[in-house]
PDB file of N, CA and C in Angstrom:
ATOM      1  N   UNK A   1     -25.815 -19.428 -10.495  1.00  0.00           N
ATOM      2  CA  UNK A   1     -24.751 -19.473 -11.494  1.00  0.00           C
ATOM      3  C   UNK A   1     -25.193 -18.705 -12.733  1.00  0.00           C
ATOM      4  N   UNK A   2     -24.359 -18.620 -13.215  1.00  0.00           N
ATOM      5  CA  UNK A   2     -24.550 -17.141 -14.466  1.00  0.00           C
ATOM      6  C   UNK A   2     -25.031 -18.379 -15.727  1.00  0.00           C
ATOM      7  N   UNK A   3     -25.708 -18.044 -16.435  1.00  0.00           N
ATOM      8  CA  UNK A   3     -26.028 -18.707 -17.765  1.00  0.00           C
ATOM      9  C   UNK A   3     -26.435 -18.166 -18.920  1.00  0.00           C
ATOM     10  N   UNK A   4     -25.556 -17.133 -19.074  1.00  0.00           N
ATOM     11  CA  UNK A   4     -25.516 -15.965 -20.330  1.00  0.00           C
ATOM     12  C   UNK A   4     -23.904 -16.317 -20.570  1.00  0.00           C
ATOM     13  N   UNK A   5     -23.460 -15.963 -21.906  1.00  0.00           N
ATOM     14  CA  UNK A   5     -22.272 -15.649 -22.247  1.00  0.00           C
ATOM     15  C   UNK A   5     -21.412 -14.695 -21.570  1.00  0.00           C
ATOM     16  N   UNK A   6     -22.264 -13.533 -21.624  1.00  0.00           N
ATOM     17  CA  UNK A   6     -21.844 -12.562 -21.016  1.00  0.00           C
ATOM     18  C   UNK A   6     -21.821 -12.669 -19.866  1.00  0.00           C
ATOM     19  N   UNK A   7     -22.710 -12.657 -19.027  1.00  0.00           N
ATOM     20  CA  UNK A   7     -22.614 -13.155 -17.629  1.00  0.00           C
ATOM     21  C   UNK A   7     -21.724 -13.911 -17.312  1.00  0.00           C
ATOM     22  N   UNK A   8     -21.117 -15.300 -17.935  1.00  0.00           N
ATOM     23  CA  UNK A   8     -20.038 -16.482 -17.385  1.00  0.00           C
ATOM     24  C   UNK A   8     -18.741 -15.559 -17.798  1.00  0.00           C
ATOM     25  N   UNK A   9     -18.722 -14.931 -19.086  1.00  0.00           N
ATOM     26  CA  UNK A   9     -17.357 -13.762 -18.948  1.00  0.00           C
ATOM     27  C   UNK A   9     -17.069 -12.349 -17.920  1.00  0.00           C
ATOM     28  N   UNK A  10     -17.887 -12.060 -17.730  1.00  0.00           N
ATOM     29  CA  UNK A  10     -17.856 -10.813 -16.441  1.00  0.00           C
ATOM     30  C   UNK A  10     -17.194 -11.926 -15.394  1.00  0.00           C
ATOM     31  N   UNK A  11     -17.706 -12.972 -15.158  1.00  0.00           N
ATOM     32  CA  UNK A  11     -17.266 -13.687 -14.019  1.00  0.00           C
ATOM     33  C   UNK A  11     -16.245 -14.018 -14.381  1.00  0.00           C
ATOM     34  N   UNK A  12     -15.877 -14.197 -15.318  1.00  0.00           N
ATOM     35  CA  UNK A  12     -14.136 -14.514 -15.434  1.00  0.00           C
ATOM     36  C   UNK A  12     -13.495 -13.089 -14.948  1.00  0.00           C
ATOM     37  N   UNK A  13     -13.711 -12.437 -15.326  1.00  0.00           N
ATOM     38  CA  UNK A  13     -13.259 -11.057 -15.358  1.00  0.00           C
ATOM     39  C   UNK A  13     -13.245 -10.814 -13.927  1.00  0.00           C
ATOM     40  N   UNK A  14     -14.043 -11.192 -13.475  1.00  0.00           N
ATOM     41  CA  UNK A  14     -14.169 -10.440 -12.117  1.00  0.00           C
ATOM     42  C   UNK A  14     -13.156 -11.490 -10.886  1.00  0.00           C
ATOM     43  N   UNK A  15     -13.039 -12.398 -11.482  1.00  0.00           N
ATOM     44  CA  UNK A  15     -12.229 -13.143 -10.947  1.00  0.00           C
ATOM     45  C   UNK A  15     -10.616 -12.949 -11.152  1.00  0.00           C
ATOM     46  N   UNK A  16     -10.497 -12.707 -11.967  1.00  0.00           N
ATOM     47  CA  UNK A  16      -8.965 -12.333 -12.319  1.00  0.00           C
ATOM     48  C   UNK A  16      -9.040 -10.814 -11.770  1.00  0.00           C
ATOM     49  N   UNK A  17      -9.071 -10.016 -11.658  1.00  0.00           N
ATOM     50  CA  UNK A  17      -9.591  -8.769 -11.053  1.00  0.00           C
ATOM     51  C   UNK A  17      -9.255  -8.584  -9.537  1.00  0.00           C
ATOM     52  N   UNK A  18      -9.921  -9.955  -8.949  1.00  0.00           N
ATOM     53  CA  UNK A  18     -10.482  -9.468  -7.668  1.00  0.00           C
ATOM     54  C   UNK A  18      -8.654 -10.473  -7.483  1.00  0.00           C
ATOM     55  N   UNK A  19      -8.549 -11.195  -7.800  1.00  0.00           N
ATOM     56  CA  UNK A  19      -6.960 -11.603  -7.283  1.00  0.00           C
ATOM     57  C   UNK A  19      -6.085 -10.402  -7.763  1.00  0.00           C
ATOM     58  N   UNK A  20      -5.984  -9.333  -8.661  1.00  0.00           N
ATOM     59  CA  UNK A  20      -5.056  -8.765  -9.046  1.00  0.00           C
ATOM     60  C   UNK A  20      -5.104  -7.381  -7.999  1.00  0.00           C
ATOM     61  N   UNK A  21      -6.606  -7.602  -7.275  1.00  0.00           N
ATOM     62  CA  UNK A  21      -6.714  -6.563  -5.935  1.00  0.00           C
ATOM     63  C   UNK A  21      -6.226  -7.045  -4.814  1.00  0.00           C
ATOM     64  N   UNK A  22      -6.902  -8.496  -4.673  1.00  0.00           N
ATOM     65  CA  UNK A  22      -6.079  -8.593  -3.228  1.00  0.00           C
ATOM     66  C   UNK A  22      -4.380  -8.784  -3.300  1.00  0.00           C
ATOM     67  N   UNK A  23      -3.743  -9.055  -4.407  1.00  0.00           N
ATOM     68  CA  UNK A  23      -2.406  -9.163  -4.470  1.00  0.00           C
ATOM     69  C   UNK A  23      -1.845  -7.892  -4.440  1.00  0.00           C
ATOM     70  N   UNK A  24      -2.104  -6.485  -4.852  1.00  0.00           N
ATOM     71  CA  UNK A  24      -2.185  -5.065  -4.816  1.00  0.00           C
ATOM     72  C   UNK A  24      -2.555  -4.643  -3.406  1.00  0.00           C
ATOM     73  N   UNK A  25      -3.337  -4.547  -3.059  1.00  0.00           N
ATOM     74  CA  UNK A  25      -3.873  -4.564  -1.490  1.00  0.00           C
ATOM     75  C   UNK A  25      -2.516  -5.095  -0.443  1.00  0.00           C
ATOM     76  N   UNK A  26      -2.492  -6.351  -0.474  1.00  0.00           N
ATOM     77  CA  UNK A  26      -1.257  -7.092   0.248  1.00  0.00           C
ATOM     78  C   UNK A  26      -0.149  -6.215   0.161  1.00  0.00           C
ATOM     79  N   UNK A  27       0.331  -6.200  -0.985  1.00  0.00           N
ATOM     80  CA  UNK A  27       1.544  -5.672  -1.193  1.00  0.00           C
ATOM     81  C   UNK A  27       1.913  -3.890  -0.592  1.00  0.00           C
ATOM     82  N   UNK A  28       0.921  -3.405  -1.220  1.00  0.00           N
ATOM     83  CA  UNK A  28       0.519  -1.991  -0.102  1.00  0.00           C
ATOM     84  C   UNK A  28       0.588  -1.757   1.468  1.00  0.00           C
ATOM     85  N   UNK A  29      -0.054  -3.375   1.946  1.00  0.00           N
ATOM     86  CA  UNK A  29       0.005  -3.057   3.625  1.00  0.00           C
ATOM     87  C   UNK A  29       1.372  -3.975   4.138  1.00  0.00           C
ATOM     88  N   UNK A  30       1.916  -4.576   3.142  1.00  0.00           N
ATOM     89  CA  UNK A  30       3.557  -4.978   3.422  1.00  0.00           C
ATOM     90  C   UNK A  30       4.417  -4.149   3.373  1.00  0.00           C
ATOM     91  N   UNK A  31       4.340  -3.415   2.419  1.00  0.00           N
ATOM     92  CA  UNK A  31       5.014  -2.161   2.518  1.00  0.00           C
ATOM     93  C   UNK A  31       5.235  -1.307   3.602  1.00  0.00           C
ATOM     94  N   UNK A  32       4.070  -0.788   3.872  1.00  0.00           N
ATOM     95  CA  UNK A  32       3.343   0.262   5.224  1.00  0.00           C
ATOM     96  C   UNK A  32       4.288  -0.774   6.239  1.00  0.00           C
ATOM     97  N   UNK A  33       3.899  -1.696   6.781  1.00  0.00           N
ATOM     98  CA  UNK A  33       4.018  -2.503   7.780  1.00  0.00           C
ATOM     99  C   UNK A  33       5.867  -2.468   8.099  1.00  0.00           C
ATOM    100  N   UNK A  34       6.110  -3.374   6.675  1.00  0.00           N
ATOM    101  CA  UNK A  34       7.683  -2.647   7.036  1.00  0.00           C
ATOM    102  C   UNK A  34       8.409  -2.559   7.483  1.00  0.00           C
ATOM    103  N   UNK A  35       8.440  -0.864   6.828  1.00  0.00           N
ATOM    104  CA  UNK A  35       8.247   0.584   6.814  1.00  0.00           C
ATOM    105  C   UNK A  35       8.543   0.876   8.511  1.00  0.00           C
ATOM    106  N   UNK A  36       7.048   0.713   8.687  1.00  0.00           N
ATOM    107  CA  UNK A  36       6.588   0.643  10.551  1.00  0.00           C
ATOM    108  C   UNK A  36       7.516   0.131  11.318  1.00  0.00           C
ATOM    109  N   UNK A  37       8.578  -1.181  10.581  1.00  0.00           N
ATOM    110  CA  UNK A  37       9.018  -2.348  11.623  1.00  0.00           C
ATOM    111  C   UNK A  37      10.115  -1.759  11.706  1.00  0.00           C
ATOM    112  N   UNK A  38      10.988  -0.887  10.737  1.00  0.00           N
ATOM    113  CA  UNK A  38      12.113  -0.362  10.511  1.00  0.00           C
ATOM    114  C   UNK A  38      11.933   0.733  11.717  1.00  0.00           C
ATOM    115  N   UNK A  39      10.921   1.470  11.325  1.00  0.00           N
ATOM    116  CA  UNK A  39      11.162   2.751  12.637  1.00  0.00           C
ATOM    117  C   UNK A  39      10.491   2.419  13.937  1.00  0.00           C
ATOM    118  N   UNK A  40      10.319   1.184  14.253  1.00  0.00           N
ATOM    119  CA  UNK A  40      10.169   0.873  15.859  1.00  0.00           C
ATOM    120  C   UNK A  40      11.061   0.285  16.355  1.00  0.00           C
ATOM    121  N   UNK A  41      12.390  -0.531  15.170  1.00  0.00           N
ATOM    122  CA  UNK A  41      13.474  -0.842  15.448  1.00  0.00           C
ATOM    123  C   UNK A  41      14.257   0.559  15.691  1.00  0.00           C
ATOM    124  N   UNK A  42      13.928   1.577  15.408  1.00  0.00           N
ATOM    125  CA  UNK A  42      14.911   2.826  15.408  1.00  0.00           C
ATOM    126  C   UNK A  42      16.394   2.455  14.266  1.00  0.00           C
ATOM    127  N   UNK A  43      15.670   1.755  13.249  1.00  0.00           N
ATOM    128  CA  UNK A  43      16.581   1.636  12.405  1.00  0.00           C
ATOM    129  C   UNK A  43      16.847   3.111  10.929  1.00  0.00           C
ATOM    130  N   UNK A  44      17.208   3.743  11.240  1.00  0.00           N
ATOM    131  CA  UNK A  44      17.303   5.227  10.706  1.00  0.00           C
ATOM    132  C   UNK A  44      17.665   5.085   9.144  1.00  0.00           C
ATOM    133  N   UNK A  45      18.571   4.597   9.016  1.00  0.00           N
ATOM    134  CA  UNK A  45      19.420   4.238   7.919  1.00  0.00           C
ATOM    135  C   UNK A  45      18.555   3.434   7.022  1.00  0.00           C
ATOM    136  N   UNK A  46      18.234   2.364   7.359  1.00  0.00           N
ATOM    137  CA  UNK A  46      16.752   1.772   6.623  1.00  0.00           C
ATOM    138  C   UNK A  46      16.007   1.640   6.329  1.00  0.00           C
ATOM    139  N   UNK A  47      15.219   2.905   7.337  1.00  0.00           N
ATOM    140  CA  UNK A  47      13.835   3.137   7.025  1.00  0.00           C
ATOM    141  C   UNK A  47      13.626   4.583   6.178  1.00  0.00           C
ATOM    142  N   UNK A  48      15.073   5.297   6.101  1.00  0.00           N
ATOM    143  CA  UNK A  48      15.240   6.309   5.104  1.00  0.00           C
ATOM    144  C   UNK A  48      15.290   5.842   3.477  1.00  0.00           C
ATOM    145  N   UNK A  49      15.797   4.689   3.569  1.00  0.00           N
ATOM    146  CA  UNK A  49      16.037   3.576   2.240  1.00  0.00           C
ATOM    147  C   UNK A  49      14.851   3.216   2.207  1.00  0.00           C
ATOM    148  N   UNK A  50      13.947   3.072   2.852  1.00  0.00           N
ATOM    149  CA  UNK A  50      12.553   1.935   2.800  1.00  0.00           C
ATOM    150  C   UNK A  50      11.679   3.573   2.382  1.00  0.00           C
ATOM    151  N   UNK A  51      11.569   4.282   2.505  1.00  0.00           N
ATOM    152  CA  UNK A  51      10.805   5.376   2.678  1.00  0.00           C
ATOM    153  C   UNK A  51      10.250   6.009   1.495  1.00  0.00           C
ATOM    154  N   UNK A  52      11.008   5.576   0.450  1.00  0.00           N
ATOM    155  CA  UNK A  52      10.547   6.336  -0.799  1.00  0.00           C
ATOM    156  C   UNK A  52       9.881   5.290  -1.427  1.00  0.00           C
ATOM    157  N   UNK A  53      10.597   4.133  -1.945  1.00  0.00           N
ATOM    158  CA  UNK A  53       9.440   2.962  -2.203  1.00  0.00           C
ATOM    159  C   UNK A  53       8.226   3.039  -1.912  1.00  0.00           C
ATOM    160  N   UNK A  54       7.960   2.938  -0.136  1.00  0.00           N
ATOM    161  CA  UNK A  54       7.027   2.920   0.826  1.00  0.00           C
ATOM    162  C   UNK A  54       6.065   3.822  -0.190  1.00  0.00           C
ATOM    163  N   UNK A  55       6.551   5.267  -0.204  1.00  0.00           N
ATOM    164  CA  UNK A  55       5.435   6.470  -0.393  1.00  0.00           C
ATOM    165  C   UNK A  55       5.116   6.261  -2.187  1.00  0.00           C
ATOM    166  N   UNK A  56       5.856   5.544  -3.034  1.00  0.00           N
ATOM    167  CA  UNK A  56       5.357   5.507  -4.358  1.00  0.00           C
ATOM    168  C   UNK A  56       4.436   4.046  -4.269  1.00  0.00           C
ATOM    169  N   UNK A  57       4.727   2.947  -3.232  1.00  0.00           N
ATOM    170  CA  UNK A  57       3.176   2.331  -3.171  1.00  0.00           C
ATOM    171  C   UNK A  57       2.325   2.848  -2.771  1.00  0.00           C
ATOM    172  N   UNK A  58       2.302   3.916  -1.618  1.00  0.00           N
ATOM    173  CA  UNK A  58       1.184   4.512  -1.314  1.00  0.00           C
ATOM    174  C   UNK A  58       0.542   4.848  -2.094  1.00  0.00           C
ATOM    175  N   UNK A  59       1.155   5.992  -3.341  1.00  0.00           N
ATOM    176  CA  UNK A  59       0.704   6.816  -4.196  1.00  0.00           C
ATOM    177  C   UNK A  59       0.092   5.973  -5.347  1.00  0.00           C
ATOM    178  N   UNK A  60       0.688   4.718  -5.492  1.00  0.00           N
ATOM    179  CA  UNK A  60       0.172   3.540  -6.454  1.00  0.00           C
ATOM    180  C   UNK A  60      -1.136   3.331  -5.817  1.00  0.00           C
ATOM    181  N   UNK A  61      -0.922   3.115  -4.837  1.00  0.00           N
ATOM    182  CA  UNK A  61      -2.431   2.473  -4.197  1.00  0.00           C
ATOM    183  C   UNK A  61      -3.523   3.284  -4.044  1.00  0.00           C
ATOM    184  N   UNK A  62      -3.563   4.889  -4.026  1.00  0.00           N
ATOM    185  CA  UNK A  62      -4.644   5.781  -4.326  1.00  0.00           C
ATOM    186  C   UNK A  62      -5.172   5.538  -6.111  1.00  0.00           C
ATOM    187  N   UNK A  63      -4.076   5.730  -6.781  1.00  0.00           N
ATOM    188  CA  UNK A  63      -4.314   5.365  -8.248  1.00  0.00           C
ATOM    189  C   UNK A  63      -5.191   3.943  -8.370  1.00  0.00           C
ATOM    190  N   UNK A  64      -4.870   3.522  -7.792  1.00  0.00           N
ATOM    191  CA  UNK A  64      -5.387   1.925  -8.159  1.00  0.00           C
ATOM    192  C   UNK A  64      -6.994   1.798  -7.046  1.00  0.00           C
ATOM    193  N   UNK A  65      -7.215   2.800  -6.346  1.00  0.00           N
ATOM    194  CA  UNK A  65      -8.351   2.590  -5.981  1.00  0.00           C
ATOM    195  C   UNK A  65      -8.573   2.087  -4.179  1.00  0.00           C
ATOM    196  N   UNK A  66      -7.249   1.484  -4.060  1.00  0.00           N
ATOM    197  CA  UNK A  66      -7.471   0.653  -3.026  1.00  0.00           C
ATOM    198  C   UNK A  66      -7.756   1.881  -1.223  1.00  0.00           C
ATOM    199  N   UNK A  67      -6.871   2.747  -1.838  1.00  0.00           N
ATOM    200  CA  UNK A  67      -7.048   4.037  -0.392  1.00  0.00           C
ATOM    201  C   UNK A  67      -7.605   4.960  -1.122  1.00  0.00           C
ATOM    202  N   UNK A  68      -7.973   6.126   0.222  1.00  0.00           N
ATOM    203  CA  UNK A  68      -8.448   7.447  -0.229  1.00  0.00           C
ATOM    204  C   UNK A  68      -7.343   8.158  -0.580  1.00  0.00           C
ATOM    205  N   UNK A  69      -7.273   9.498  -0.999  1.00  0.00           N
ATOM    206  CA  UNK A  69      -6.010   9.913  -1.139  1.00  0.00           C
ATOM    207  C   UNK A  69      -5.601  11.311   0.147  1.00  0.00           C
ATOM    208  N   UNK A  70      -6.625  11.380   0.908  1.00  0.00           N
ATOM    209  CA  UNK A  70      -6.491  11.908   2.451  1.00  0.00           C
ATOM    210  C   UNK A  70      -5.794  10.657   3.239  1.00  0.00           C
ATOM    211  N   UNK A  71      -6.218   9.062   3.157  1.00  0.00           N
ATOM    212  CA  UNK A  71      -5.656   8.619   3.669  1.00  0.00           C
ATOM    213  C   UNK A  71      -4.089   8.102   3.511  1.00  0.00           C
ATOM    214  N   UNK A  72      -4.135   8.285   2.105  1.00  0.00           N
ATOM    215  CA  UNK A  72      -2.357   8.142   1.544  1.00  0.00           C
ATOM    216  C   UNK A  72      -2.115   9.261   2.153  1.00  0.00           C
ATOM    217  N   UNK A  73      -2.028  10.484   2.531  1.00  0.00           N
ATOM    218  CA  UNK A  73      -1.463  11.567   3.218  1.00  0.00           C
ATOM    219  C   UNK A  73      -1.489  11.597   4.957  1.00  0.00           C
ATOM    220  N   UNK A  74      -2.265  10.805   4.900  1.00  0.00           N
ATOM    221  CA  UNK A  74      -1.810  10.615   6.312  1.00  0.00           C
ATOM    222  C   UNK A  74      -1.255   9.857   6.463  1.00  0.00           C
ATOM    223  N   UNK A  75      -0.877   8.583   5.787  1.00  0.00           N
ATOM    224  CA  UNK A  75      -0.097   7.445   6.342  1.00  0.00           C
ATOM    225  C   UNK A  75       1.458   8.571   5.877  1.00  0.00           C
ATOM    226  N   UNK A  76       1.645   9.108   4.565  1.00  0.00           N
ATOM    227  CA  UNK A  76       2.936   9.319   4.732  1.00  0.00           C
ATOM    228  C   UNK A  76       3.004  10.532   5.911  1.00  0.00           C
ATOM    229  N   UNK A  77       2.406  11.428   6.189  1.00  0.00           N
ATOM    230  CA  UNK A  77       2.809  12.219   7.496  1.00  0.00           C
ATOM    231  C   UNK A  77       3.128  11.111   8.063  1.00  0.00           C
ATOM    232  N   UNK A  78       2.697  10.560   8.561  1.00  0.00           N
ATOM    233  CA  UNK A  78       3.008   9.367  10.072  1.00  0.00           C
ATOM    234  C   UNK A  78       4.290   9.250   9.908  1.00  0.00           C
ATOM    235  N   UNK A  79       4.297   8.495   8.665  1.00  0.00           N
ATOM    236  CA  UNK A  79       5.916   7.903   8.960  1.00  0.00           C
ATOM    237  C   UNK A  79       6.783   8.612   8.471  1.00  0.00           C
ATOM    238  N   UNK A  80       6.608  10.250   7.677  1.00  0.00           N
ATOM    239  CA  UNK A  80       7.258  11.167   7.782  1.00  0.00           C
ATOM    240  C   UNK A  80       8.026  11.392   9.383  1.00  0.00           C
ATOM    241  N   UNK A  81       7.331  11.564  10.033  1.00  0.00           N
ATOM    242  CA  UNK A  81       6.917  12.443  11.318  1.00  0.00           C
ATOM    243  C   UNK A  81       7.822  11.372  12.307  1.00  0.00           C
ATOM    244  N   UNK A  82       7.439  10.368  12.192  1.00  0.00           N
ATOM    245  CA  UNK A  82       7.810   9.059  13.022  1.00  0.00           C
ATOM    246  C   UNK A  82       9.553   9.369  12.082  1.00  0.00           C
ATOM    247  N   UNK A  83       9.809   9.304  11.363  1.00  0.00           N
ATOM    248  CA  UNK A  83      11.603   9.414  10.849  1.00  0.00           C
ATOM    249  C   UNK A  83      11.817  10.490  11.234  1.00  0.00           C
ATOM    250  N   UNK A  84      11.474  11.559  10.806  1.00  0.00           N
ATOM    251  CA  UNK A  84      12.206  12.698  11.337  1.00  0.00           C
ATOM    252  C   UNK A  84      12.572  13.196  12.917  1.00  0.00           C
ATOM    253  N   UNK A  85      11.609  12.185  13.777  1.00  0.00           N
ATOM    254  CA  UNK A  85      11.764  12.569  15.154  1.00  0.00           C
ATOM    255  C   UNK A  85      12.920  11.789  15.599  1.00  0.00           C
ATOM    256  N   UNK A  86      13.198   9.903  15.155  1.00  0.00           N
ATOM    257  CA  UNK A  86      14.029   9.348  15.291  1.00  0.00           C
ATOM    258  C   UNK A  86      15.470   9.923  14.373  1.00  0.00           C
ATOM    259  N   UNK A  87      15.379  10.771  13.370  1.00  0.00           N
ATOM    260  CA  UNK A  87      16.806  11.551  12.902  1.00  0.00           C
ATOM    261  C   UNK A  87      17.174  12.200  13.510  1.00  0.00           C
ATOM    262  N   UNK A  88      16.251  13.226  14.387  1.00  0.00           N
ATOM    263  CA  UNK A  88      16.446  14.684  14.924  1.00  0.00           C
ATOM    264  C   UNK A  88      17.200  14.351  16.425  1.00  0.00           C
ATOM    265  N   UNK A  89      16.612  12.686  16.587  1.00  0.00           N
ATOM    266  CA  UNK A  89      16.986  12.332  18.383  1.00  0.00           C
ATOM    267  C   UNK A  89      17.958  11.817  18.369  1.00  0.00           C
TER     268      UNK A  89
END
């Protein structure tokens, strides 16, 4: 256990922190997920509506640390790629 001032405040800190990540985190792979559920339903119309949200959490979530930003570009190809094939069909 910490027994500095400083030390028992970092731990506060790091505690409020680490919930304001995993609640950020969550919300990022709810999104994605979805997203996902819309275009395996072949729901077109919804997942064109879900799609821009989707890609400004992505882009939140490179900012915030939680992805790489190669991997924010690949998740939106995917589900770029994954809509446009279900529009085109």
């Amino acid at each position: 256990m910490a027994n500095t001032y400083s030390a028992l405040k970092r731990n506060r800190q790091t505690k409020r922190r680490t919930a304001i990540n995993v609640m950020r985190k969550s919300r990022f792979r709810h999104a994605v997920r979805d997203t996902r559920r819309l275009l395996d339903k072949k729901d077109v119309a919804s997942a064109k509506a879900a799609l821009p949200s989707t890609f400004a959490l992505i882009d939140r979530a490179v900012k915030w640390g939680i992805i790489k930003k190669n991997t924010a570009a690949r998740y939106k190809s995917g589900l770029s790629l994954r809509l446009n094939s279900l529009a085109g069909a």
